[in-house]
Protein backbone atom coordinates (compact mmCIF):
# COMPACT_ATOMS: atom_id res chain seq x y z
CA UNK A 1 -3.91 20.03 -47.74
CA UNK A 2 -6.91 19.48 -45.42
CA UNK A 3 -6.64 22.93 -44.11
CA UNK A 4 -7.79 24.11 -48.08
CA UNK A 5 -10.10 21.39 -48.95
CA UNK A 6 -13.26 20.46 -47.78
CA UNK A 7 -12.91 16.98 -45.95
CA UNK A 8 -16.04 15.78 -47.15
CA UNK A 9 -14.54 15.07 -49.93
CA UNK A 10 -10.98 12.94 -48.73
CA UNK A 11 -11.51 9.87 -50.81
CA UNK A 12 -8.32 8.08 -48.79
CA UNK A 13 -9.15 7.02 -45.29
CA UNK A 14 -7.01 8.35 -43.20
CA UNK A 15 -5.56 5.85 -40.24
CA UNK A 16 -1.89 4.47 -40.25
CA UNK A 17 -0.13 2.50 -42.38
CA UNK A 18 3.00 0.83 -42.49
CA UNK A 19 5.21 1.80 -45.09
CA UNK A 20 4.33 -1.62 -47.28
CA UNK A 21 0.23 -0.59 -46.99
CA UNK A 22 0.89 2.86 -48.01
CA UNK A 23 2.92 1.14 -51.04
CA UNK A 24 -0.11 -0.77 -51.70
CA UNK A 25 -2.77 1.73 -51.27
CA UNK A 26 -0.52 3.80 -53.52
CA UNK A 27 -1.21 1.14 -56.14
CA UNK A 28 -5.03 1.35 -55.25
CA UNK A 29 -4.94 5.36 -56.50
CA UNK A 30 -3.02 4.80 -59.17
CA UNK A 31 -5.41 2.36 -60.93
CA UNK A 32 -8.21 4.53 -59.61
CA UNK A 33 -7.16 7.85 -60.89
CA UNK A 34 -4.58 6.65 -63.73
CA UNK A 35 -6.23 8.81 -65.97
CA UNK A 36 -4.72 11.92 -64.72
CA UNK A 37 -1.43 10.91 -64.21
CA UNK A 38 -1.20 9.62 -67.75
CA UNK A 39 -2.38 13.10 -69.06
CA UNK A 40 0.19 14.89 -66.73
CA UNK A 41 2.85 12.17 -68.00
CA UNK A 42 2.20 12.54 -71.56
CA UNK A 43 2.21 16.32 -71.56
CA UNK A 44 5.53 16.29 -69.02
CA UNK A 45 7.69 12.89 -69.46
CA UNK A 46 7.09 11.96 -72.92
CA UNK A 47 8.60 14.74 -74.31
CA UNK A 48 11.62 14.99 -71.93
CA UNK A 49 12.14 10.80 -73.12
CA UNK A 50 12.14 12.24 -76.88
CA UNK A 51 14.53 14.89 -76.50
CA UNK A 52 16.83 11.85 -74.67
CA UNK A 53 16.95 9.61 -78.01
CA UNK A 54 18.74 12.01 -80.31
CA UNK A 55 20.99 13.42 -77.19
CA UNK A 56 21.70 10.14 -76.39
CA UNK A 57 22.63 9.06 -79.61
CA UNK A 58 24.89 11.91 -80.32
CA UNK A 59 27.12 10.67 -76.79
CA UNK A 60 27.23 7.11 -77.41
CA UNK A 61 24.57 6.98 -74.60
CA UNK A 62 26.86 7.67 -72.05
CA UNK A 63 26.23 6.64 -68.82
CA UNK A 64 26.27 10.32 -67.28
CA UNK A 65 22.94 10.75 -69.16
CA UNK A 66 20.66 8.56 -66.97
CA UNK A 67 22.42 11.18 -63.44
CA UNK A 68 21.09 13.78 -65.72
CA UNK A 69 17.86 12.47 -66.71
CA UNK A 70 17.37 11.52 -63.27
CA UNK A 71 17.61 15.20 -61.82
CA UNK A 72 15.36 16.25 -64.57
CA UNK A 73 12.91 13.40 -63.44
CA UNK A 74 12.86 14.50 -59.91
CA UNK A 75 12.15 17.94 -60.60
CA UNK A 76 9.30 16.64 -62.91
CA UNK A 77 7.67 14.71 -60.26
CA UNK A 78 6.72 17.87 -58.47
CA UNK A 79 3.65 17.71 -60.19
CA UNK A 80 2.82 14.32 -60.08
CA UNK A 81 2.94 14.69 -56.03
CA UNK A 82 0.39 18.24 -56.22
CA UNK A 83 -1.54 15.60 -58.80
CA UNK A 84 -1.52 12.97 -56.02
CA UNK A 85 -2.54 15.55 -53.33
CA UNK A 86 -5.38 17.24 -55.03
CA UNK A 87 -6.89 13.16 -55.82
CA UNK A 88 -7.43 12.74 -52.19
CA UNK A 89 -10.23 15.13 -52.48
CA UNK A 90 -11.34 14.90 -55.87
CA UNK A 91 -12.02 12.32 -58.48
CA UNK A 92 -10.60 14.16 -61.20
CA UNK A 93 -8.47 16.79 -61.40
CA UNK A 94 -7.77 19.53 -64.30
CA UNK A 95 -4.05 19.11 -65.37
CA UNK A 96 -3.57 22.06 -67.20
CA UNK A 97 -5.16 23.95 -63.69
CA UNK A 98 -2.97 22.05 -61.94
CA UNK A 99 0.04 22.84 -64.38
CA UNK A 100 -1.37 26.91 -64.45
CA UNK A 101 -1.17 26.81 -60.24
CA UNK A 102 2.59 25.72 -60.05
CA UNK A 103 3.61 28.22 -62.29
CA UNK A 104 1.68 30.53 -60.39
CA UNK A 105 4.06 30.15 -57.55
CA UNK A 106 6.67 30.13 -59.58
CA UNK A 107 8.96 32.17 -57.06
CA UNK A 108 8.55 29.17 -54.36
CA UNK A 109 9.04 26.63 -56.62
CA UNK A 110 12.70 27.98 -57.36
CA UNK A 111 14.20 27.12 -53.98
CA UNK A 112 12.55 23.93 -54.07
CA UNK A 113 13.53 22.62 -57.56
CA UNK A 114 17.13 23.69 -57.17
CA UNK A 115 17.14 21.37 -53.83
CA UNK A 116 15.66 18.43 -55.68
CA UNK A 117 18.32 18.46 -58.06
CA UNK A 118 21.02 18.38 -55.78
CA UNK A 119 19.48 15.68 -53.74
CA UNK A 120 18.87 13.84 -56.90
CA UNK A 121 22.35 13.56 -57.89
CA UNK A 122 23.38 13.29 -54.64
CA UNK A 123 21.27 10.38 -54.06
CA UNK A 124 22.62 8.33 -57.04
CA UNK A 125 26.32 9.16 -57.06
CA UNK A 126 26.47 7.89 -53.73
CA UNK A 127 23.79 5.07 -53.78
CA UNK A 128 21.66 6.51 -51.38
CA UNK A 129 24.04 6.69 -48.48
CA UNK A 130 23.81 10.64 -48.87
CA UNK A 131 20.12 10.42 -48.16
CA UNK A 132 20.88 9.18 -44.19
CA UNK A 133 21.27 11.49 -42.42
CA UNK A 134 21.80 14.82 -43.76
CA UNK A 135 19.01 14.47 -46.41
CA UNK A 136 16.82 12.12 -44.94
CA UNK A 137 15.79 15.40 -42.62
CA UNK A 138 14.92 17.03 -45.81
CA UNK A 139 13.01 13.96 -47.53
CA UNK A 140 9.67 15.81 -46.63
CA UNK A 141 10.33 19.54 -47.66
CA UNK A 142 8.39 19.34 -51.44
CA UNK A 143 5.33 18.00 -49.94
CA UNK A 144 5.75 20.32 -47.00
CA UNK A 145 6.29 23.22 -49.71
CA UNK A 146 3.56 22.09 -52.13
CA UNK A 147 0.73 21.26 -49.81
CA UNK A 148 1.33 23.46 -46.34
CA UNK A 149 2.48 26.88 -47.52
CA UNK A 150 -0.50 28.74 -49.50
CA UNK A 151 0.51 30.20 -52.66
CA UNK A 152 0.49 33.90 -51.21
CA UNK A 153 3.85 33.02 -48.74
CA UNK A 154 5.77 30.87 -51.04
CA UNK A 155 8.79 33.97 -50.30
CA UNK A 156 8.92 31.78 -47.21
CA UNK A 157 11.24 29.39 -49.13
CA UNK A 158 11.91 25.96 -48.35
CA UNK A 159 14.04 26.51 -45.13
CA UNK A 160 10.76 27.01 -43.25
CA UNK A 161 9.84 23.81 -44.99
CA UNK A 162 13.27 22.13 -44.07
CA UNK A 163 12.47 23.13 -40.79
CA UNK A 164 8.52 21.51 -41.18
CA UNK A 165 10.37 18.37 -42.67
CA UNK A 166 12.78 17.77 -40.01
CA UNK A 167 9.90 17.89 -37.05
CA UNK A 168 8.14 15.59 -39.51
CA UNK A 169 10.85 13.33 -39.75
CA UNK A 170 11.69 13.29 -36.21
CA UNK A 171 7.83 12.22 -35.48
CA UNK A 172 8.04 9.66 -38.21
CA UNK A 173 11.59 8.37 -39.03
CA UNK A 174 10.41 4.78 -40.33
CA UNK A 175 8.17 6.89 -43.08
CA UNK A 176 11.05 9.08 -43.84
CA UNK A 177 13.26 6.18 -44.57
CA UNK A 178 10.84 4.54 -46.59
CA UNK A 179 10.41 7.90 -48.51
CA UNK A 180 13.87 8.62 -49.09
CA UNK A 181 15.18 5.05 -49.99
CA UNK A 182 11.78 3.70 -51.57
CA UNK A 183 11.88 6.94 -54.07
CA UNK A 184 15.35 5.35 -55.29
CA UNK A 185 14.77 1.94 -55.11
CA UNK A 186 11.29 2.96 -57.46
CA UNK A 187 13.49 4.55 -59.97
CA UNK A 188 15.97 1.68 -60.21
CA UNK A 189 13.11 -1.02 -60.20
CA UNK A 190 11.62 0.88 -63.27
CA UNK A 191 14.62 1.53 -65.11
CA UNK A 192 15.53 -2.27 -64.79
CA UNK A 193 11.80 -3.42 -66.11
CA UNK A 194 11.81 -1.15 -68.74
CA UNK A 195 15.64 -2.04 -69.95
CA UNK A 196 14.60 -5.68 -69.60
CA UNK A 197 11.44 -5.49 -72.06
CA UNK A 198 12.98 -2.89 -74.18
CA UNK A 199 16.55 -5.19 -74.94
CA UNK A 200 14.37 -8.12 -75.00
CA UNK A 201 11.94 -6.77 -77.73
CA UNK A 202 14.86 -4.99 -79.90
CA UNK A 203 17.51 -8.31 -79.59
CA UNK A 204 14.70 -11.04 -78.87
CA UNK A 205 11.85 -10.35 -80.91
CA UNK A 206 12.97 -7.85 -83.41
CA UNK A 207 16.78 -9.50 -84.19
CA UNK A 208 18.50 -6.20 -83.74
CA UNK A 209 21.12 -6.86 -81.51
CA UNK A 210 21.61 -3.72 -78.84
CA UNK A 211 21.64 -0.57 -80.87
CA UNK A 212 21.51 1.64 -78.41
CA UNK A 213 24.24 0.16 -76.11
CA UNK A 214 23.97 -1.94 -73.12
CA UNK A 215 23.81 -1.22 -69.17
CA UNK A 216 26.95 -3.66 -68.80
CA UNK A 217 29.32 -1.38 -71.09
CA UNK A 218 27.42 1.14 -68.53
CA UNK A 219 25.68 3.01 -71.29
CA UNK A 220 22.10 4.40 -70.62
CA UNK A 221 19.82 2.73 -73.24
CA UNK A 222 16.61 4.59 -73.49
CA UNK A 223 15.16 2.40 -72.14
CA UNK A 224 16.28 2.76 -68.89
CA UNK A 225 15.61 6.67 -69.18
CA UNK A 226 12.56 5.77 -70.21
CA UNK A 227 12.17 3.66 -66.94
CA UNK A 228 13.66 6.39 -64.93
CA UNK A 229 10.63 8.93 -65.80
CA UNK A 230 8.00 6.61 -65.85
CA UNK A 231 8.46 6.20 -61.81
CA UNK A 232 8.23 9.87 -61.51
CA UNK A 233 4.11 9.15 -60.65
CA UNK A 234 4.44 6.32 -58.39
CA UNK A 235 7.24 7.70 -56.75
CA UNK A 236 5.17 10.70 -56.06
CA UNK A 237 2.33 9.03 -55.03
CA UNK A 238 4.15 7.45 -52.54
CA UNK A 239 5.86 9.74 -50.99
CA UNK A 240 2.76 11.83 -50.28
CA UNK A 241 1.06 8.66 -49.05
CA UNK A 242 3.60 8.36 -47.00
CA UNK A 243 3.40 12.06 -46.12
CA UNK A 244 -0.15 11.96 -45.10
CA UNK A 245 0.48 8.89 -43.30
CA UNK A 246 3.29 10.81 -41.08
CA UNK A 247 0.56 13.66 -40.58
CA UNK A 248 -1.57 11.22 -39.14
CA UNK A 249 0.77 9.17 -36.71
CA UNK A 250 2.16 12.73 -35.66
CA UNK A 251 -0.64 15.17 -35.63
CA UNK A 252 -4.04 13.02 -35.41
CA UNK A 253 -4.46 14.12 -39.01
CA UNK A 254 -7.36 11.85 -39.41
CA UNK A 255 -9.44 12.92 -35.86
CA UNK A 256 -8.86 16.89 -37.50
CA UNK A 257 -10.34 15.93 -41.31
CA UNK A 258 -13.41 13.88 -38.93
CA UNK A 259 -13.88 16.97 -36.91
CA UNK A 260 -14.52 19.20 -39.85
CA UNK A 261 -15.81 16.85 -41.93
CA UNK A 262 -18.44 17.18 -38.56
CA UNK A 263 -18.35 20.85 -38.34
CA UNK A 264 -16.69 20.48 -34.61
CA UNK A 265 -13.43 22.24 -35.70
């Protein structure tokens, strides 16, 4: 959050975006900083993707596991976004600090996961249309959680984030949209990709057939779990790009990180 950082240091400028530039410039700090985010992936997603296989395997890869993946994923991309948040000031970022801070705060982090699995399953049982209106007010409550409250009021909860996110969304409903439906239209696009190079390397290339099932006897191949957690990063990128971006239509972000960036404020 700017209020923690030194501004010098922002390495995003900060002016407004439409939701399409933010999705590009989210692109932009991905292939700038994808070192990180492949450290935090390998050390959180990977082995989430491993237990899948042999759970999936034992259930005939039953479609139910891709809702439950998917909550798992969401909760997962909590630090991906504090990841994406701390790379706006720095150009590299310690993940096991990073991963030592969240548990750290582990009391306001409680509140927040449970929410994000409920909105997660939500979400996908009822192809998004739960996420306008009810949830769509809550779309910005992790980032508000993650980068606004300091660690030492986290007993705050996430209803004075709900609260944060509603204003936010009010100021910004366009963003909000694009946060709420772009975070699920991310996870199908990956899950899709991934199922289309995975089948086609196994039946194509390899001449197995589908061993694992396929998506039209709705049966979730690994490959589209797989697909599922590898958005987790992008999705969280995003959404605090698109975060930031609200900040700055709303608040004047930008003119505050200039002012003490100058020393004025």
């Amino acid at each position: 959050d700017g209020r923690r950082m030194n501004p010098n240091l922002c390495r995003i400028e900060l002016r407004p975006r439409s939701p399409l530039a933010v999705f590009d410039l989210t692109w932009r700090l991905l292939a700038k900083r994808g070192g990180s985010f492949v450290r935090l992936g390998l050390l959180l997603l990977l082995p989430v993707w491993l237990v899948s296989l042999p759970v999936g395997w034992w259930f005939d890869w039953h479609w139910g596991l891709a809702l439950v993946v998917w909550a798992v994923a969401s909760v997962l991309r909590i630090p991906f976004t504090l990841l994406a948040g701390r790379l706006m000031f720095a150009d590299e970022v310690s993940v096991l600090a990073l991963l030592r801070e969240l548990l750290s705060r582990w009391m306001g982090m409680i509140g927040l996961v449970g929410l994000m699995v409920i909105n997660a399953f939500a979400g996908v049982c009822t192809c998004g249309v739960s996420l306008v209106p009810t949830l769509l007010l809550w779309v910005w409550i992790p980032e508000c959680v993650l980068l606004e409250q300091r660690p030492d009021s986290v007993r705050r909860g996430v209803w004075v984030a709900a609260r944060r996110s509603q204003r936010l969304v009010g100021q910004g409903a366009s963003a909000a949209l694009a946060g709420a439906v772009g975070s699920l239209f991310l996870a199908l696009w990956f899950a899709a990709l991934a199922e289309a190079c995975g089948s086609t390397c196994m039946g194509f290339l390899l001449q197995f057939g589908a061993p694992f099932g396929s998506p039209w006897n709705l049966q979730a191949t690994p490959w589209i779990l797989f697909g599922l957690l590898a958005a987790q990063p992008v999705i969280g990128a995003y959404r605090l790009l698109l975060y930031v971006d609200t900040r700055t239509r709303s608040e004047g972000w930008d003119l505050q990180v200039s002012l003490r960036a100058l020393g004025l404020h």
